[in-house]
Protein backbone atom coordinates (compact mmCIF):
# COMPACT_ATOMS: atom_id res chain seq x y z
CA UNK A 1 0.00 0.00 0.00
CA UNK A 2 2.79 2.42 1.34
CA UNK A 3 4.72 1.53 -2.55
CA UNK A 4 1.55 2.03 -4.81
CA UNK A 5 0.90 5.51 -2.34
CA UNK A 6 4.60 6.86 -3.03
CA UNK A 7 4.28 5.86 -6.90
CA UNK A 8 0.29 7.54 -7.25
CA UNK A 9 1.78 11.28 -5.17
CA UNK A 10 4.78 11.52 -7.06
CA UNK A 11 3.02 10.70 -10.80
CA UNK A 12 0.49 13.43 -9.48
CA UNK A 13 2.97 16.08 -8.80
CA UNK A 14 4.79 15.01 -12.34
CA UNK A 15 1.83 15.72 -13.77
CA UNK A 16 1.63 18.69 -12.18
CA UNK A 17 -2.13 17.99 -10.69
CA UNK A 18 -4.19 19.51 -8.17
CA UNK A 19 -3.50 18.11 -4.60
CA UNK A 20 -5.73 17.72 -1.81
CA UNK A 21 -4.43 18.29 1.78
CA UNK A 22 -3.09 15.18 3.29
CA UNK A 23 -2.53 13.66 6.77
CA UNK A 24 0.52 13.62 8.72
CA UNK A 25 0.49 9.76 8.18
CA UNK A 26 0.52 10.09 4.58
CA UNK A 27 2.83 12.54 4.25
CA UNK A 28 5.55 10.31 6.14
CA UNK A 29 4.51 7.58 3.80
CA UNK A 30 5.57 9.74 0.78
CA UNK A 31 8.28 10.71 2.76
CA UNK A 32 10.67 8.48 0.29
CA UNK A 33 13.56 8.49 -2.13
CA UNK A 34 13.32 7.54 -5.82
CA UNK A 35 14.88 7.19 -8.61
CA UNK A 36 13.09 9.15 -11.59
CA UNK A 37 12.55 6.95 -14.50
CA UNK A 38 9.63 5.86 -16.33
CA UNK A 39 9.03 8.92 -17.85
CA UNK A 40 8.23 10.70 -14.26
CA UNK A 41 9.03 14.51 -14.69
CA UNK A 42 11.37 14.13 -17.83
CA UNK A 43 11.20 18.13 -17.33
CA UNK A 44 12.47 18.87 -14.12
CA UNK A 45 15.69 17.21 -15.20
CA UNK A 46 16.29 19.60 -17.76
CA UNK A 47 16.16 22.56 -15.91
CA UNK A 48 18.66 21.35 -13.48
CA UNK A 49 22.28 22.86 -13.75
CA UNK A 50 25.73 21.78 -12.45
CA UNK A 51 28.10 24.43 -10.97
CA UNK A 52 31.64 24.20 -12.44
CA UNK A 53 34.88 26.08 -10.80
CA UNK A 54 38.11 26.25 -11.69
CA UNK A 55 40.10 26.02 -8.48
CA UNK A 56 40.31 23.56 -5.85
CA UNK A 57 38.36 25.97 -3.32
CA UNK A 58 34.61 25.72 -5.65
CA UNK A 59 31.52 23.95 -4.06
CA UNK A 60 29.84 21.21 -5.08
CA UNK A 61 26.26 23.57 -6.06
CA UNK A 62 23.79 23.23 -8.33
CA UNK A 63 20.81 26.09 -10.12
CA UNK A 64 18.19 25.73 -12.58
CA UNK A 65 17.18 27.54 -15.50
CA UNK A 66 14.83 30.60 -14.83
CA UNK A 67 15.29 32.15 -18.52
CA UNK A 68 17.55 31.10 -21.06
CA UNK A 69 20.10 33.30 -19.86
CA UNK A 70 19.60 33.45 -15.98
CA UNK A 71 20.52 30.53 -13.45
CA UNK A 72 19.17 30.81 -10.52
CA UNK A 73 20.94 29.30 -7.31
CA UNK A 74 22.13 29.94 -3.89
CA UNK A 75 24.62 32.67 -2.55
CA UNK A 76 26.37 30.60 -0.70
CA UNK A 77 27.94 28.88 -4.05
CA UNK A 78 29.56 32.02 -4.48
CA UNK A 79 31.27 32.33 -1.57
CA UNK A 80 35.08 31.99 -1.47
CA UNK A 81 35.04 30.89 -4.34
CA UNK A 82 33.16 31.74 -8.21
CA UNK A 83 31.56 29.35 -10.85
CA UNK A 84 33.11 30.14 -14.70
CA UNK A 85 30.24 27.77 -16.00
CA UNK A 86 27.61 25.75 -15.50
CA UNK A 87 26.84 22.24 -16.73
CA UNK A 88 23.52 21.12 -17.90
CA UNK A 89 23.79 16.94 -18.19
CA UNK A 90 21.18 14.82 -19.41
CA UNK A 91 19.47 12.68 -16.40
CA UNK A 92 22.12 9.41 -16.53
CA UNK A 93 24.68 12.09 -17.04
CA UNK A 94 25.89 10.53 -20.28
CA UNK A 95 25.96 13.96 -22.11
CA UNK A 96 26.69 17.01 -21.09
CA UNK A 97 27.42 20.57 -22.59
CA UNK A 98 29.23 23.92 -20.59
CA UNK A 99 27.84 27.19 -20.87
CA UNK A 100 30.07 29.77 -19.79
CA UNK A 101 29.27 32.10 -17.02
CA UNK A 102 29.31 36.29 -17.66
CA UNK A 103 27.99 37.58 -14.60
CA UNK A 104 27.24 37.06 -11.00
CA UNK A 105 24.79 38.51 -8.76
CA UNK A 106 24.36 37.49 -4.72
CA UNK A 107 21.77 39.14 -2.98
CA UNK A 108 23.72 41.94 -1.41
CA UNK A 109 22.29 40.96 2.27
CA UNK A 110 23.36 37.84 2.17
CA UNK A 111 24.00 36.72 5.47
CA UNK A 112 26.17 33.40 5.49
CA UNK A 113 26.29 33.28 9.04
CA UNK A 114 22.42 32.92 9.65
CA UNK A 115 21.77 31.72 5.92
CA UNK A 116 19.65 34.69 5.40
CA UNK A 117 19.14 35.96 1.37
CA UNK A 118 20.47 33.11 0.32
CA UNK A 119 19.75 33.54 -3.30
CA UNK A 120 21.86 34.39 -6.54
CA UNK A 121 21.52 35.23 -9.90
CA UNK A 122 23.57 33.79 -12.70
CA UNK A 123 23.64 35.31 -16.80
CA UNK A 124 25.64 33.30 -18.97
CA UNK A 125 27.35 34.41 -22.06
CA UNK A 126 24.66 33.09 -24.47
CA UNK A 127 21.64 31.84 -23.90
CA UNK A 128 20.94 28.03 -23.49
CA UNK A 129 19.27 26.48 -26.66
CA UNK A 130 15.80 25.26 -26.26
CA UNK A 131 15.86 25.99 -22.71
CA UNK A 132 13.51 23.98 -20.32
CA UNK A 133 12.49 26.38 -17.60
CA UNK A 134 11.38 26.17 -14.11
CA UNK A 135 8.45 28.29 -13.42
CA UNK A 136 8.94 30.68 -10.40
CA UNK A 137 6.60 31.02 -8.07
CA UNK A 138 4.01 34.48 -7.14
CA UNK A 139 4.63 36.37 -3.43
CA UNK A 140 1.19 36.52 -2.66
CA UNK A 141 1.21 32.77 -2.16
CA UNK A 142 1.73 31.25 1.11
CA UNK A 143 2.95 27.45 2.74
CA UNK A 144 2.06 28.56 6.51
CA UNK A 145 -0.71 25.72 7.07
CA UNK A 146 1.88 22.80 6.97
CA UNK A 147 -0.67 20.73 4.41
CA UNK A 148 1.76 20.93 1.59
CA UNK A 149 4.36 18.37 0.31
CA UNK A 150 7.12 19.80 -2.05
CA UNK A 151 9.68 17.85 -4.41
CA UNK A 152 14.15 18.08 -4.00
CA UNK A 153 15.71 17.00 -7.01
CA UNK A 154 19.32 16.06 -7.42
CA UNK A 155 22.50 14.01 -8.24
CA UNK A 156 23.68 14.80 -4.28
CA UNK A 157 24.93 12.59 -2.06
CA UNK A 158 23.19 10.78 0.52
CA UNK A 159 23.73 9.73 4.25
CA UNK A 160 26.85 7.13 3.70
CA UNK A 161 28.11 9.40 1.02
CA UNK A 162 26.58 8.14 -2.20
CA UNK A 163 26.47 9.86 -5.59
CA UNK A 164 24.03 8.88 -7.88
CA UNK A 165 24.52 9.17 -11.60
CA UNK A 166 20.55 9.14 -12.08
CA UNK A 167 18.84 12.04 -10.82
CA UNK A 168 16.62 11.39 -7.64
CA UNK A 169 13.61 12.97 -6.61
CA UNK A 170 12.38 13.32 -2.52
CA UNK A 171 9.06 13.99 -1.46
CA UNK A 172 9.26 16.28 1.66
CA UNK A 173 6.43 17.70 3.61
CA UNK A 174 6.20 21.23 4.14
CA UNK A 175 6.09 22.16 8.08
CA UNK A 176 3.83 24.84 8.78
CA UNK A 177 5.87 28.25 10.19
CA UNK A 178 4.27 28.23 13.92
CA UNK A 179 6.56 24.89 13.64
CA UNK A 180 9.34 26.24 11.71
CA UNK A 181 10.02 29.49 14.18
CA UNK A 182 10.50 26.54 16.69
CA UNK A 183 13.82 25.89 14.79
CA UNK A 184 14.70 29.21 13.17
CA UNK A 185 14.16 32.70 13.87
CA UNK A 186 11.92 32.48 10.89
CA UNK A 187 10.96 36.19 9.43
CA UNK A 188 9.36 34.87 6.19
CA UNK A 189 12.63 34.13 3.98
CA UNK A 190 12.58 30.61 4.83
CA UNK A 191 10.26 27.29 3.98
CA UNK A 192 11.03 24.59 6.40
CA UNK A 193 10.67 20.86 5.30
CA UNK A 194 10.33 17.43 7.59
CA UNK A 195 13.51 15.45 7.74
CA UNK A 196 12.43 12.95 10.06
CA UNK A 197 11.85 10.20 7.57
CA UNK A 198 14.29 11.44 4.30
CA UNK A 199 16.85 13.99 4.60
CA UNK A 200 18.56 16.20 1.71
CA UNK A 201 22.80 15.61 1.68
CA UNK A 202 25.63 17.03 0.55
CA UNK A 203 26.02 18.15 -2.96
CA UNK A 204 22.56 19.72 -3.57
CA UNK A 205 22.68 22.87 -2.62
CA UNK A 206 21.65 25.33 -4.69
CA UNK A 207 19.17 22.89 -6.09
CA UNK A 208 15.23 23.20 -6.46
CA UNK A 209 12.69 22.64 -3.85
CA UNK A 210 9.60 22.26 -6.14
CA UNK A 211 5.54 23.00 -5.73
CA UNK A 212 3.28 21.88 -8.74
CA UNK A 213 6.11 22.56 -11.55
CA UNK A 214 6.63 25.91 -9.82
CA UNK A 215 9.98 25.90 -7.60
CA UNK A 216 9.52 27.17 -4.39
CA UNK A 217 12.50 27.14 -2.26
CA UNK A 218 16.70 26.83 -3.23
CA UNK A 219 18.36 24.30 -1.07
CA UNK A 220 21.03 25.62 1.64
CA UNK A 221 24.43 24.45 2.06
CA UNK A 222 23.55 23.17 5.84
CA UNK A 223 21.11 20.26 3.86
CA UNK A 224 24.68 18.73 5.07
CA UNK A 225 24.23 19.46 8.42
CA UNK A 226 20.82 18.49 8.28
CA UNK A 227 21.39 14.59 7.00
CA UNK A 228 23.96 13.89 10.10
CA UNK A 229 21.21 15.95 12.20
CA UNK A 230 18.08 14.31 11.03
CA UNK A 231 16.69 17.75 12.10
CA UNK A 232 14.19 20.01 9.74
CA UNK A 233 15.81 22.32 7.21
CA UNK A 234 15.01 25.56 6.23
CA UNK A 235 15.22 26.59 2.36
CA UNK A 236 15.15 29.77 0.90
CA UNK A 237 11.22 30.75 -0.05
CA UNK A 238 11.69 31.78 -3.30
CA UNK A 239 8.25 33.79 -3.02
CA UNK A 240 9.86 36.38 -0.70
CA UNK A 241 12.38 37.06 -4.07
CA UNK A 242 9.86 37.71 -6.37
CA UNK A 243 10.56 41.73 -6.19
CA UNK A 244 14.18 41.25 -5.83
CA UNK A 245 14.34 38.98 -9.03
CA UNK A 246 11.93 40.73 -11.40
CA UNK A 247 14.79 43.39 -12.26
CA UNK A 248 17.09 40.41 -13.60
CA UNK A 249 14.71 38.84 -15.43
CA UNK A 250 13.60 41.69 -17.34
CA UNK A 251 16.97 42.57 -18.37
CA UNK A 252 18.11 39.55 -19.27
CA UNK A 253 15.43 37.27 -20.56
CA UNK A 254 16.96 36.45 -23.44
């Protein structure tokens, strides 16, 4: 029952259906990892990008494909140390073609200490051909109830250090914010997800956190912290960007 429940929630979200709210039984049910094949979101994959540095210093970060020109990932990947390129692969990884990298813009109040405006912008020298893009998400909408589940997608590691050469999908469930302040001083830049059951690893961050095709929060670099911690995790809410975004995507949508 628990195998034909995880299959049915994550073919719904692939097919980007409506959802009805679910229990917290459920929800730690769908609480699983998989392995995206038979033909389950064959678009999400494409809007995934790798980072790629050129010293020994870069992180191990990934973005997605907002416009044909813009990546967007997470400050923190530019940090110490700045991508030249990204890397879009298809899903096994058995192709892959670089992009080069023309300019770089954190969020100017990024705070690494506390995570805070973690968010960056990325324009590349030319624009990506036949781009698949994520959808971003509207401000006005809100997660505070707790009844939503959202979708991490990735070639990161897991617990005992794993990479996959697939790209794997999670199922999280969105904790409401009374419960997220509980664990962060929460001020409305950050969706918090249940780790109790599945837990996101190292190598993802920077990465999508995805609502109904429409990505919703950018994973942090403490999604490491959070797999040896088994305690929640709070992404970036994309939704408190949408003014801070709107400038770059106007001027470079092409």
């Amino acid at each position: 029952m628990n195998i034909l429940l995880n299959f049915l929630m994550v073919l719904c979200l692939a097919a980007i259906c409506q959802a009805s709210p679910r229990s917290e039984n459920e929800k730690s049910a769908e609480t699983k990892t998989r392995k995206v094949d038979r033909g389950l979101d064959e678009y999400m994959y494409q809007t995934i990008v790798t980072l790629i540095y050129n010293d020994t210093l870069g992180h191990d970060c990934k973005g997605t494909i907002i416009r044909p020109r813009l990546i967007m990932t997470a400050a923190y990947c530019l940090f110490g140390s700045q991508p030249t390129h990204v890397k879009i692969s298809t899903k096994d990884k058995e192709q892959e073609s670089l992009f080069e990298i023309r300019m770089q813009f954190p969020h100017p109040d990024y705070d690494l200490a506390n995570s805070v405006n973690d968010i960056a912008v990325l324009v590349l020298n030319n624009p990506i051909p036949n781009a698949r893009l994520v959808s971003l998400p509207n401000k006005s909408w809100s997660f505070a109830t707790g009844d939503d589940v959202g979708l991490v997608y990735g070639w990161g590691g897991i617990e005992n250090g794993t990479f996959f050469n697939e790209l794997r999908i999670l199922a999280l469930p969105i904790l409401s914010q009374t419960k997220c302040k509980k664990y962060f001083a929460n001020d409305g830049h950050f969706l918090c997800v249940d780790t109790q059951h599945a837990y996101v690893c190292k190598g993802n961050a920077g990465g999508p956190l995805v609502w109904h095709s429409y990505q919703i929060g950018i994973i942090p670099i403490k999604a490491a912290e959070s797999c040896k911690l088994k305690k929640p995790l709070a992404f970036t809410d994309v939704t408190a960007y949408e003014d801070w975004l709107a400038p770059h995507v106007r001027k470079y949508y092409g």
